[in-house]
PDB file of N, CA and C in Angstrom:
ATOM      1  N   UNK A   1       8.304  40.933   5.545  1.00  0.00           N
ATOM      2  CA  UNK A   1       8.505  39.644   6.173  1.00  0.00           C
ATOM      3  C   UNK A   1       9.892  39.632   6.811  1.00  0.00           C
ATOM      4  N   UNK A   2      10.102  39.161   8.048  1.00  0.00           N
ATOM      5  CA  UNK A   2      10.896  39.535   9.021  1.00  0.00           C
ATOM      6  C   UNK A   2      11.996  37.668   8.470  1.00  0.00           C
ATOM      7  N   UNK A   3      13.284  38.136   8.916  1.00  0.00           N
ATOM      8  CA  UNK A   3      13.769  36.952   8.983  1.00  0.00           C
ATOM      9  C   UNK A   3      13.066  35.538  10.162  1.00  0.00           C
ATOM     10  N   UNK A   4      12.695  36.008  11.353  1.00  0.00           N
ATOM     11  CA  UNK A   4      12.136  34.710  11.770  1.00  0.00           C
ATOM     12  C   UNK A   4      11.263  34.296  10.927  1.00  0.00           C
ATOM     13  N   UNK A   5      10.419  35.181  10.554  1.00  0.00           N
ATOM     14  CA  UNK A   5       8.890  34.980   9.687  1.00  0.00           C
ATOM     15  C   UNK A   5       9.108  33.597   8.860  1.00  0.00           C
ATOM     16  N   UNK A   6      10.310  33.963   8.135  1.00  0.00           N
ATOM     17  CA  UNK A   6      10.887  32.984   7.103  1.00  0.00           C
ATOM     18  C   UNK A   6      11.335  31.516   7.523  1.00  0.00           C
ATOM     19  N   UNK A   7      11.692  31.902   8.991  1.00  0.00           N
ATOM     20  CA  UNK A   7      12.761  30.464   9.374  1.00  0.00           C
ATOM     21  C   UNK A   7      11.249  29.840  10.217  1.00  0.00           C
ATOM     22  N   UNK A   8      10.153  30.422  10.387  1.00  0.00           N
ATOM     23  CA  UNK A   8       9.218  29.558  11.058  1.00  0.00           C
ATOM     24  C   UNK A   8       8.899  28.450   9.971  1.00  0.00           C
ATOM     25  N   UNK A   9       8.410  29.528   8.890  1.00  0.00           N
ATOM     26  CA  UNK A   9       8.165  28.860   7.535  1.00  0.00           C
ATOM     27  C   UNK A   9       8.455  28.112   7.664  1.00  0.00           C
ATOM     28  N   UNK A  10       9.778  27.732   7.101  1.00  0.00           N
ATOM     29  CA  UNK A  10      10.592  26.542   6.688  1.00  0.00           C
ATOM     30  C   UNK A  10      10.493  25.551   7.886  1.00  0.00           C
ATOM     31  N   UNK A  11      10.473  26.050   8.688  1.00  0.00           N
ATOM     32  CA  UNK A  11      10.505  24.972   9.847  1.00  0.00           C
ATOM     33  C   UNK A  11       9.322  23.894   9.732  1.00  0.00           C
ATOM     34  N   UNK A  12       8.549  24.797   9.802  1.00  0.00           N
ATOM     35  CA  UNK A  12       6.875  24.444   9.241  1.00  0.00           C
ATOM     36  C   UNK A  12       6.509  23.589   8.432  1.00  0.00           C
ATOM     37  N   UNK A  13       7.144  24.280   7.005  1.00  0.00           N
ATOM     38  CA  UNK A  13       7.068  22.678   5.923  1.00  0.00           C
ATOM     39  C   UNK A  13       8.067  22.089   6.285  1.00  0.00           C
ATOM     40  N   UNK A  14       8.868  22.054   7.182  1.00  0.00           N
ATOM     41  CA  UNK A  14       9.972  20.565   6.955  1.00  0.00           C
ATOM     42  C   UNK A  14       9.336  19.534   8.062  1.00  0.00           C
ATOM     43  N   UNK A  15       8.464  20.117   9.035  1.00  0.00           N
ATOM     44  CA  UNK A  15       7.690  19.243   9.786  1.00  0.00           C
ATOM     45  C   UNK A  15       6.471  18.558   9.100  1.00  0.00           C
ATOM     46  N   UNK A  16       6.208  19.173   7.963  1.00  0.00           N
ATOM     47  CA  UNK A  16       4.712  18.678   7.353  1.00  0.00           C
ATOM     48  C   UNK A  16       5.289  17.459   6.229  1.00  0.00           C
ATOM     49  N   UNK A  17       6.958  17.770   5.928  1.00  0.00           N
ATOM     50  CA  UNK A  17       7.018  17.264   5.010  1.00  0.00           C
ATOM     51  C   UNK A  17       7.682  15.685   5.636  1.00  0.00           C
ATOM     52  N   UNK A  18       7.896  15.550   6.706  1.00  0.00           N
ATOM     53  CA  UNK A  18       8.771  15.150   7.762  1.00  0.00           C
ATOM     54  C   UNK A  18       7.089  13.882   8.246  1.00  0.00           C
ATOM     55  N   UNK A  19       5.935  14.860   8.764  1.00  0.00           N
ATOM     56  CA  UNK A  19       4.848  13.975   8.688  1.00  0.00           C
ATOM     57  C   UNK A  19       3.976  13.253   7.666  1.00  0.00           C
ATOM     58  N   UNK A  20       4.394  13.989   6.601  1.00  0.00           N
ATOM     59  CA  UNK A  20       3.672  13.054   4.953  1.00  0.00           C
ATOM     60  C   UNK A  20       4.572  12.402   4.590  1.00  0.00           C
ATOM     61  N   UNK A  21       6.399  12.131   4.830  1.00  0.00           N
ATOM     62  CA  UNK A  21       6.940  10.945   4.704  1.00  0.00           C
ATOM     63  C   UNK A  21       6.888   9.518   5.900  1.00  0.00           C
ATOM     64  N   UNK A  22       6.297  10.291   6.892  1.00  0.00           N
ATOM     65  CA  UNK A  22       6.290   9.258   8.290  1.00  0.00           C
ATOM     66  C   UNK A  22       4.687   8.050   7.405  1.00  0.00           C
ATOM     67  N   UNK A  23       3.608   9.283   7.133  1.00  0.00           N
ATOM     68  CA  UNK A  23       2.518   8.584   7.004  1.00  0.00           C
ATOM     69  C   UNK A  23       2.518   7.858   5.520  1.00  0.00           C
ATOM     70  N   UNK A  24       3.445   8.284   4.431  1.00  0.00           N
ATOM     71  CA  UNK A  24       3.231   7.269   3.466  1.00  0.00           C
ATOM     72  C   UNK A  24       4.051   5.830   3.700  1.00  0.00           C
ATOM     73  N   UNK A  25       4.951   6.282   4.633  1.00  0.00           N
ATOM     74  CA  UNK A  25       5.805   4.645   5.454  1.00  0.00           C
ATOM     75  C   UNK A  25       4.716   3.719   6.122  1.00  0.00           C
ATOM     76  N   UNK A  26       4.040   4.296   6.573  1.00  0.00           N
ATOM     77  CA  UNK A  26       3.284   3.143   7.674  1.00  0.00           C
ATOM     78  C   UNK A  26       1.985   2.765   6.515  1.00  0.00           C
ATOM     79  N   UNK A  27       1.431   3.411   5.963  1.00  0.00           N
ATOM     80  CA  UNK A  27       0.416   3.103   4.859  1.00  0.00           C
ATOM     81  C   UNK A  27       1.269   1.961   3.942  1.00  0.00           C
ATOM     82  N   UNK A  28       2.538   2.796   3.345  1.00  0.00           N
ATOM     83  CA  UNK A  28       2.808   1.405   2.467  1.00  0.00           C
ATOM     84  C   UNK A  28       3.209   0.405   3.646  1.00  0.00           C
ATOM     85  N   UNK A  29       3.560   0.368   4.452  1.00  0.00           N
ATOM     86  CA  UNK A  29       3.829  -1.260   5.251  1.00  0.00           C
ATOM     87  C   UNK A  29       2.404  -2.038   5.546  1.00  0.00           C
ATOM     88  N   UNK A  30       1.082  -1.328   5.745  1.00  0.00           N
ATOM     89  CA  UNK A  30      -0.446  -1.544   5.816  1.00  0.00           C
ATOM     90  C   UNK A  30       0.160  -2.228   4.866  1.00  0.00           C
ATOM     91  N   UNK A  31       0.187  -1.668   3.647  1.00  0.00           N
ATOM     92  CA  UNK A  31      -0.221  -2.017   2.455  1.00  0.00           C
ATOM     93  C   UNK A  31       0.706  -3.775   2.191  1.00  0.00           C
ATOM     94  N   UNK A  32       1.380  -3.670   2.373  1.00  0.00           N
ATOM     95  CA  UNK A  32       2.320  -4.684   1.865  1.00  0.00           C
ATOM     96  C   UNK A  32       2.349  -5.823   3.569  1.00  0.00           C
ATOM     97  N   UNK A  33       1.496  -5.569   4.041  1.00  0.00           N
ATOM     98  CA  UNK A  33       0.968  -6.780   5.465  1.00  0.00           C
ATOM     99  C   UNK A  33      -0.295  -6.874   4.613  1.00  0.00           C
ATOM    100  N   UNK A  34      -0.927  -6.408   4.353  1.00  0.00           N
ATOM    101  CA  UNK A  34      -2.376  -6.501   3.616  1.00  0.00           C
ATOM    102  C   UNK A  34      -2.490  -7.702   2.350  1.00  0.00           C
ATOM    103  N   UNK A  35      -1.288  -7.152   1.739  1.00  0.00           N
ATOM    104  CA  UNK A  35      -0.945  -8.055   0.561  1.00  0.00           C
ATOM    105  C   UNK A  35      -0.611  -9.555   0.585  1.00  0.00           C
ATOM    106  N   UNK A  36       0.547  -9.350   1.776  1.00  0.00           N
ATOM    107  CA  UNK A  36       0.937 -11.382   2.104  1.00  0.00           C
ATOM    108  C   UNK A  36      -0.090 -11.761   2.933  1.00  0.00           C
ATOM    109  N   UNK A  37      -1.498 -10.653   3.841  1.00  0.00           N
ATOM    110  CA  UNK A  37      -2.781 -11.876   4.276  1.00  0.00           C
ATOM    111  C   UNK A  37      -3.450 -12.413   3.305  1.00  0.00           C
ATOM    112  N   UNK A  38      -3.304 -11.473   1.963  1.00  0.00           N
ATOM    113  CA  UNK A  38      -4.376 -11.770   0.816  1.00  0.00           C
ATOM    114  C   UNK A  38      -3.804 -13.084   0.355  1.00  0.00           C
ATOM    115  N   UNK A  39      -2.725 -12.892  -0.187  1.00  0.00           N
ATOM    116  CA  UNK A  39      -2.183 -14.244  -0.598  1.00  0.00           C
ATOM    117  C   UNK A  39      -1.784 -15.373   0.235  1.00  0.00           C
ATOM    118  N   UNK A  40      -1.813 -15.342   1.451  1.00  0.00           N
ATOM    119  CA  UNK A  40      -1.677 -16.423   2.046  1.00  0.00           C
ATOM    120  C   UNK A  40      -3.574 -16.917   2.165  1.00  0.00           C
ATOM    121  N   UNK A  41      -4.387 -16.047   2.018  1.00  0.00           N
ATOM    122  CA  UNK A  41      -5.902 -16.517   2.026  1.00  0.00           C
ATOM    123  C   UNK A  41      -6.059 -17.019   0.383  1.00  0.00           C
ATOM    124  N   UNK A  42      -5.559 -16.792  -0.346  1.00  0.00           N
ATOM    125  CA  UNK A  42      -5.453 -17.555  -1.905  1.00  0.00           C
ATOM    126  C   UNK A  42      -5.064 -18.412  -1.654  1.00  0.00           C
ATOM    127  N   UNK A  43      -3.903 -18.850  -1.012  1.00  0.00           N
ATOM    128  CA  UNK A  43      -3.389 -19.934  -0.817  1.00  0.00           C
ATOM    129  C   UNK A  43      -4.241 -21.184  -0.152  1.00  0.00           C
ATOM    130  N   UNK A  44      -5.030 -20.832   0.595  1.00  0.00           N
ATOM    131  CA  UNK A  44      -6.054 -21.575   1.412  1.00  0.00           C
ATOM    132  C   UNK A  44      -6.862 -22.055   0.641  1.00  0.00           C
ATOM    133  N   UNK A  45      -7.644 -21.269  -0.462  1.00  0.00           N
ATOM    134  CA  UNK A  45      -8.734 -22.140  -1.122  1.00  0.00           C
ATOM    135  C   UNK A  45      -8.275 -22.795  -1.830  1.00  0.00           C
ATOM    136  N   UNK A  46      -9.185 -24.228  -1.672  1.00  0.00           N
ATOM    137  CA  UNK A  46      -8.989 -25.063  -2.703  1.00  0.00           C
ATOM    138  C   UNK A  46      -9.291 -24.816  -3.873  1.00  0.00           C
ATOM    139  N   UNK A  47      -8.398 -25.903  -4.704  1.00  0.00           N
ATOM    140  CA  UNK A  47      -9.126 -25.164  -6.162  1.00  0.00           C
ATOM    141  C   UNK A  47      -9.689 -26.246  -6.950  1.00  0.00           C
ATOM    142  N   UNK A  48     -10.696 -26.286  -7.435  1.00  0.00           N
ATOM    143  CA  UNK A  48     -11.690 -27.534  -7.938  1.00  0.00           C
ATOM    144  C   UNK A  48     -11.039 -28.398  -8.545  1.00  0.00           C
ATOM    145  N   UNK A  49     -11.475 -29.889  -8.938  1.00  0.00           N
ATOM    146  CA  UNK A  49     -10.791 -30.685  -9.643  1.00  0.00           C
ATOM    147  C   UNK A  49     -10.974 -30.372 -10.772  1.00  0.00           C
ATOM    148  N   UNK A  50      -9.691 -30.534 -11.710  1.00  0.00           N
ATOM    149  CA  UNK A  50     -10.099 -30.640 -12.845  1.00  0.00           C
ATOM    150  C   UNK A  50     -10.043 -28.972 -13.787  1.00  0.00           C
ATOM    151  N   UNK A  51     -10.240 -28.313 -13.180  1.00  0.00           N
ATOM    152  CA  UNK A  51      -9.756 -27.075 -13.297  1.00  0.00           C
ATOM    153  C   UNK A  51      -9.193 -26.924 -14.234  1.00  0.00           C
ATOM    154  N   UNK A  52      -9.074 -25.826 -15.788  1.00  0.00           N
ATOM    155  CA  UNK A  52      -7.979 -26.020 -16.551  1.00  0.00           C
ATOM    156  C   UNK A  52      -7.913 -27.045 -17.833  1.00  0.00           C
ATOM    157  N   UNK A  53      -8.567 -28.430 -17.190  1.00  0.00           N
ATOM    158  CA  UNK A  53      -8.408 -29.271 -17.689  1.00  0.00           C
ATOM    159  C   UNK A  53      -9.348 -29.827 -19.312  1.00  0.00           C
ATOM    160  N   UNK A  54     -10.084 -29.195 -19.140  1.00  0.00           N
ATOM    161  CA  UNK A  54     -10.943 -29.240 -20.579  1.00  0.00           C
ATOM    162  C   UNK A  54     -11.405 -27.709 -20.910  1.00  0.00           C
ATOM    163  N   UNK A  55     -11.508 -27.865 -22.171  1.00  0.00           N
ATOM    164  CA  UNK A  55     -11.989 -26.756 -23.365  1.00  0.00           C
ATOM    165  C   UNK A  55     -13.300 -26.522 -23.887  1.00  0.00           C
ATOM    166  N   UNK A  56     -14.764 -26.203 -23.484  1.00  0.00           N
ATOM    167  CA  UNK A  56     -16.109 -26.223 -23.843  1.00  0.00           C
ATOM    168  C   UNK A  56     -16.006 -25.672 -24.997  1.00  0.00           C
ATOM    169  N   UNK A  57     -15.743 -25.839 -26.416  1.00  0.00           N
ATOM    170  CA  UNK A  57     -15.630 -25.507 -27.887  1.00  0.00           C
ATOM    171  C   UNK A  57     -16.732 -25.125 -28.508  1.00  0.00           C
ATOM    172  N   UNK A  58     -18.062 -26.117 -27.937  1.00  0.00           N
ATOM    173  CA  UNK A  58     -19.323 -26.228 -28.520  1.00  0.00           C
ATOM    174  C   UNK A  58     -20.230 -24.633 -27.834  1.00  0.00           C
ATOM    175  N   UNK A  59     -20.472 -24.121 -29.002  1.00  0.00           N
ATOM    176  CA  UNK A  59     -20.926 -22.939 -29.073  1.00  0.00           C
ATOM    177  C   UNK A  59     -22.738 -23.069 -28.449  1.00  0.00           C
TER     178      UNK A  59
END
């Protein structure tokens, strides 16, 4: 194995490693825009009256 052989290499994984940190950035930002639509759509439904408010004990 020749010295370029080696420096392609490296070149190689620092571009792969260079594109699997680009793509876990934009996935987690998906991810975390994904998250405040969810909860702003929680936020929207109403939530029944009464809710919470009593205990059905009777078996």
């Amino acid at each position: 194995m020749e010295f370029t052989d080696i420096a392609m290499a490296s070149m190689s994984m620092s571009a792969a490693k260079l594109q699997v940190s680009a793509s876990m950035a934009v996935a987690k930002s998906a991810m975390e825009t994904q998250e405040v639509a969810a909860a702003q759509l929680l936020e929207m439904l109403p939530s029944p009256p009464g809710l919470g408010q009593f205990v059905d004990v009777r078996a």
